[in-house]
C-alpha atoms as a PDB file:
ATOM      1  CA  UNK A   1      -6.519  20.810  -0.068  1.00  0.00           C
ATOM      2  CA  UNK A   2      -9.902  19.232  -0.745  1.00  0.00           C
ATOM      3  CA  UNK A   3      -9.109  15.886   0.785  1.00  0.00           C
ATOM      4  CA  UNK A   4      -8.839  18.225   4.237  1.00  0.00           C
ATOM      5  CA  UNK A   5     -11.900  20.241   3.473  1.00  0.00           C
ATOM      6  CA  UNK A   6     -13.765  16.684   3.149  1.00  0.00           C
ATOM      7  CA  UNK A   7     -12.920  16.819   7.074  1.00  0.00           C
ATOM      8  CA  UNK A   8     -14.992  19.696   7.430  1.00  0.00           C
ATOM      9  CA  UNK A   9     -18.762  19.521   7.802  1.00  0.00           C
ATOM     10  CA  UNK A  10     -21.492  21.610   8.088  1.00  0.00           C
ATOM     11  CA  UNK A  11     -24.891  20.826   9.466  1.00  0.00           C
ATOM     12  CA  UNK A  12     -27.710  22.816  10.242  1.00  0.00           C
ATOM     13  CA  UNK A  13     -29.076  20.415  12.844  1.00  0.00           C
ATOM     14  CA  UNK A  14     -24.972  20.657  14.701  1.00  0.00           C
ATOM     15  CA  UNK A  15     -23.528  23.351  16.401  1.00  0.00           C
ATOM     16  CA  UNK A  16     -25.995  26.046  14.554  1.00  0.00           C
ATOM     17  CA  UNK A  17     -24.820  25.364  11.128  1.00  0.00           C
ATOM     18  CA  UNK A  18     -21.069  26.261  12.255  1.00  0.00           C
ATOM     19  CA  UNK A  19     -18.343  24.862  10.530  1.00  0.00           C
ATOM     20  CA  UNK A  20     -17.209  21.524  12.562  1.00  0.00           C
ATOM     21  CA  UNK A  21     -14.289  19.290  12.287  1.00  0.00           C
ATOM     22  CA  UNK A  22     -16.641  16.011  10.809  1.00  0.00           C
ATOM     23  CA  UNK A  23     -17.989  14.007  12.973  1.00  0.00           C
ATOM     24  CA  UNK A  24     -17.301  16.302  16.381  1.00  0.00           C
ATOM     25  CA  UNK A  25     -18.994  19.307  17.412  1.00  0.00           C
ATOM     26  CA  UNK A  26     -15.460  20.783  17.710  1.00  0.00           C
ATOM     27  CA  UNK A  27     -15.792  24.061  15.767  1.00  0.00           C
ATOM     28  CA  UNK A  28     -13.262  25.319  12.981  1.00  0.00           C
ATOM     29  CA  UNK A  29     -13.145  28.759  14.854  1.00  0.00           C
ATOM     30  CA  UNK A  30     -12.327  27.278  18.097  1.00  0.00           C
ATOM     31  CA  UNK A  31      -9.430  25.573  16.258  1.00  0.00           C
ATOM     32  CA  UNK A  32      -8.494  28.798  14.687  1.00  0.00           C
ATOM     33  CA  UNK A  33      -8.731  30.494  17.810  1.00  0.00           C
ATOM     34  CA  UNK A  34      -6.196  28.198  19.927  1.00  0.00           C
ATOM     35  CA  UNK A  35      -4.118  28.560  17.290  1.00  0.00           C
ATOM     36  CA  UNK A  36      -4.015  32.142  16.844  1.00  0.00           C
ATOM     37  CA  UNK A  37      -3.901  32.251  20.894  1.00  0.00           C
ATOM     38  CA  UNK A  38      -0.144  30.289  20.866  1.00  0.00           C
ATOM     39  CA  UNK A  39      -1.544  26.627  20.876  1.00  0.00           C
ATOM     40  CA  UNK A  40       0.514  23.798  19.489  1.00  0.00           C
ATOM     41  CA  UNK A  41      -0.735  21.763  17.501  1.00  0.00           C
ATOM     42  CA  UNK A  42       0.435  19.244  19.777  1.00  0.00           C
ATOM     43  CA  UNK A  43      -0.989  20.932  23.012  1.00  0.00           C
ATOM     44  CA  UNK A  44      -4.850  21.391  20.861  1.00  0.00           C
ATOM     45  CA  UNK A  45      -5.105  17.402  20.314  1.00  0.00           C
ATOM     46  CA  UNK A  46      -4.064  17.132  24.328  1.00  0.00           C
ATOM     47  CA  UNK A  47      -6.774  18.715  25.196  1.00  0.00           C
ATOM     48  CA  UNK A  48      -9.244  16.947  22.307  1.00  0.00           C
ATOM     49  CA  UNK A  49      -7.605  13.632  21.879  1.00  0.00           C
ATOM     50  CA  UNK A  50      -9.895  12.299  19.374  1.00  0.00           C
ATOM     51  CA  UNK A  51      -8.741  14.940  16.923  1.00  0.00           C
ATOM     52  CA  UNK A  52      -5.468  14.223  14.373  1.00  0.00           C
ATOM     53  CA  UNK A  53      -3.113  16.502  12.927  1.00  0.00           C
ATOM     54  CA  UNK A  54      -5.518  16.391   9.800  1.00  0.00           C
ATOM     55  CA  UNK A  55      -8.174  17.718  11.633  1.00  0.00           C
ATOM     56  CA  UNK A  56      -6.259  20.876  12.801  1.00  0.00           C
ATOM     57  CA  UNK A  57      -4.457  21.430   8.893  1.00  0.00           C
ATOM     58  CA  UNK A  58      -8.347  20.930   7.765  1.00  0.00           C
ATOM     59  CA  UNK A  59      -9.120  23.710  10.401  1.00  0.00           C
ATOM     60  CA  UNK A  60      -6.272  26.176   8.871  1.00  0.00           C
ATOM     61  CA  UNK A  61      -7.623  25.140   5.264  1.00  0.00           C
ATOM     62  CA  UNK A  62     -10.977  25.684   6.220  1.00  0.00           C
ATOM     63  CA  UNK A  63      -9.712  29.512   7.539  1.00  0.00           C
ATOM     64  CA  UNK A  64      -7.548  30.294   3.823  1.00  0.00           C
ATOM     65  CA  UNK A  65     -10.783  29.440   2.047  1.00  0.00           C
ATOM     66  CA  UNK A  66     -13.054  31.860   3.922  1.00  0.00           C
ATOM     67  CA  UNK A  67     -10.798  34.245   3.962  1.00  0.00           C
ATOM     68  CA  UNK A  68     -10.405  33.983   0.326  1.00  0.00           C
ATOM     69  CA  UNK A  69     -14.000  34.582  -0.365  1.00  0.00           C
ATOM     70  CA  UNK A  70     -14.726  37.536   1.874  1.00  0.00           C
ATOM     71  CA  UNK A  71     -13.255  40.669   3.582  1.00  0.00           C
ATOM     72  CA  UNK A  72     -12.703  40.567   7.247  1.00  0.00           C
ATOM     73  CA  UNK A  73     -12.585  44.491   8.808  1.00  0.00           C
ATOM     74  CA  UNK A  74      -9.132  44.967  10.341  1.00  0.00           C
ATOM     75  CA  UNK A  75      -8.822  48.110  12.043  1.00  0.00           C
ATOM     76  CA  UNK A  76      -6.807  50.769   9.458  1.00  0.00           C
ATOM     77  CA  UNK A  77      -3.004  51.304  11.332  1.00  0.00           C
ATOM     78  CA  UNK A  78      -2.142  55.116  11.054  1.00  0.00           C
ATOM     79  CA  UNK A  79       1.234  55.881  10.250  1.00  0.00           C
ATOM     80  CA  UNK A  80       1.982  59.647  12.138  1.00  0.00           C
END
Protein backbone atom coordinates (compact mmCIF):
# COMPACT_ATOMS: atom_id res chain seq x y z
CA UNK A 1 0.00 0.00 0.00
CA UNK A 2 2.68 2.62 0.61
CA UNK A 3 4.63 1.96 -2.54
CA UNK A 4 1.09 3.33 -4.28
CA UNK A 5 0.65 6.16 -1.86
CA UNK A 6 4.39 7.22 -2.92
CA UNK A 7 2.34 7.92 -6.30
CA UNK A 8 0.39 10.38 -4.63
CA UNK A 9 1.54 13.95 -4.08
CA UNK A 10 0.49 16.87 -2.57
CA UNK A 11 1.62 20.38 -3.25
CA UNK A 12 0.47 23.55 -2.18
CA UNK A 13 1.84 25.40 -5.20
CA UNK A 14 -0.43 22.36 -7.64
CA UNK A 15 -3.89 22.07 -8.05
CA UNK A 16 -4.64 24.05 -4.55
CA UNK A 17 -2.96 21.60 -2.36
CA UNK A 18 -5.37 18.71 -3.78
CA UNK A 19 -4.29 15.37 -3.74
CA UNK A 20 -2.66 14.58 -7.39
CA UNK A 21 -1.55 11.47 -9.02
CA UNK A 22 2.60 12.59 -8.86
CA UNK A 23 3.80 14.33 -11.32
CA UNK A 24 0.19 15.30 -13.15
CA UNK A 25 -2.28 17.68 -12.07
CA UNK A 26 -4.76 14.77 -12.46
CA UNK A 27 -6.62 14.85 -9.12
CA UNK A 28 -7.29 11.68 -6.82
CA UNK A 29 -11.05 12.78 -6.66
CA UNK A 30 -11.42 13.01 -10.29
CA UNK A 31 -10.09 9.42 -10.36
CA UNK A 32 -12.45 8.46 -7.67
CA UNK A 33 -15.15 10.08 -9.34
CA UNK A 34 -14.88 8.20 -12.88
CA UNK A 35 -14.71 5.37 -11.04
CA UNK A 36 -17.60 5.65 -8.89
CA UNK A 37 -19.45 7.06 -12.21
CA UNK A 38 -18.93 3.31 -14.12
CA UNK A 39 -15.39 4.05 -15.62
CA UNK A 40 -13.03 1.23 -16.42
CA UNK A 41 -10.06 1.34 -15.49
CA UNK A 42 -9.25 0.73 -18.93
CA UNK A 43 -11.62 3.48 -20.40
CA UNK A 44 -9.90 6.30 -17.42
CA UNK A 45 -6.20 5.73 -18.91
CA UNK A 46 -7.99 6.22 -22.63
CA UNK A 47 -8.87 9.27 -21.87
CA UNK A 48 -5.37 10.20 -19.75
CA UNK A 49 -2.88 8.04 -21.48
CA UNK A 50 0.03 9.02 -19.51
CA UNK A 51 -1.54 7.45 -16.44
CA UNK A 52 -0.86 3.40 -15.52
CA UNK A 53 -2.91 1.04 -13.76
CA UNK A 54 -0.74 2.07 -10.63
CA UNK A 55 -1.83 5.38 -10.81
CA UNK A 56 -5.60 4.53 -10.67
CA UNK A 57 -4.97 1.52 -7.61
CA UNK A 58 -2.86 4.59 -5.95
CA UNK A 59 -6.11 6.69 -6.53
CA UNK A 60 -8.44 3.88 -4.74
CA UNK A 61 -5.61 3.63 -1.95
CA UNK A 62 -5.44 7.14 -1.62
CA UNK A 63 -9.65 7.04 -1.10
CA UNK A 64 -9.40 3.80 1.82
CA UNK A 65 -6.92 5.98 3.67
CA UNK A 66 -9.07 9.12 3.91
CA UNK A 67 -11.82 7.42 4.52
CA UNK A 68 -10.17 5.67 7.29
CA UNK A 69 -9.27 8.80 9.07
CA UNK A 70 -12.51 10.74 8.89
CA UNK A 71 -16.36 10.49 8.69
CA UNK A 72 -18.00 11.32 5.47
CA UNK A 73 -22.04 12.38 6.13
CA UNK A 74 -24.16 9.85 4.23
CA UNK A 75 -27.66 10.66 4.33
CA UNK A 76 -29.44 8.25 7.30
CA UNK A 77 -31.87 5.54 5.07
CA UNK A 78 -35.26 5.21 7.00
CA UNK A 79 -36.62 1.94 7.20
CA UNK A 80 -40.86 2.51 7.35
Amino acid sequence: MNQLLERISINPNVCFGKPCIRGTRIWVSLILDYLASGMTVEEIIEEYPHLTHEDILAAIAYGAEAARERIISVPIERVA
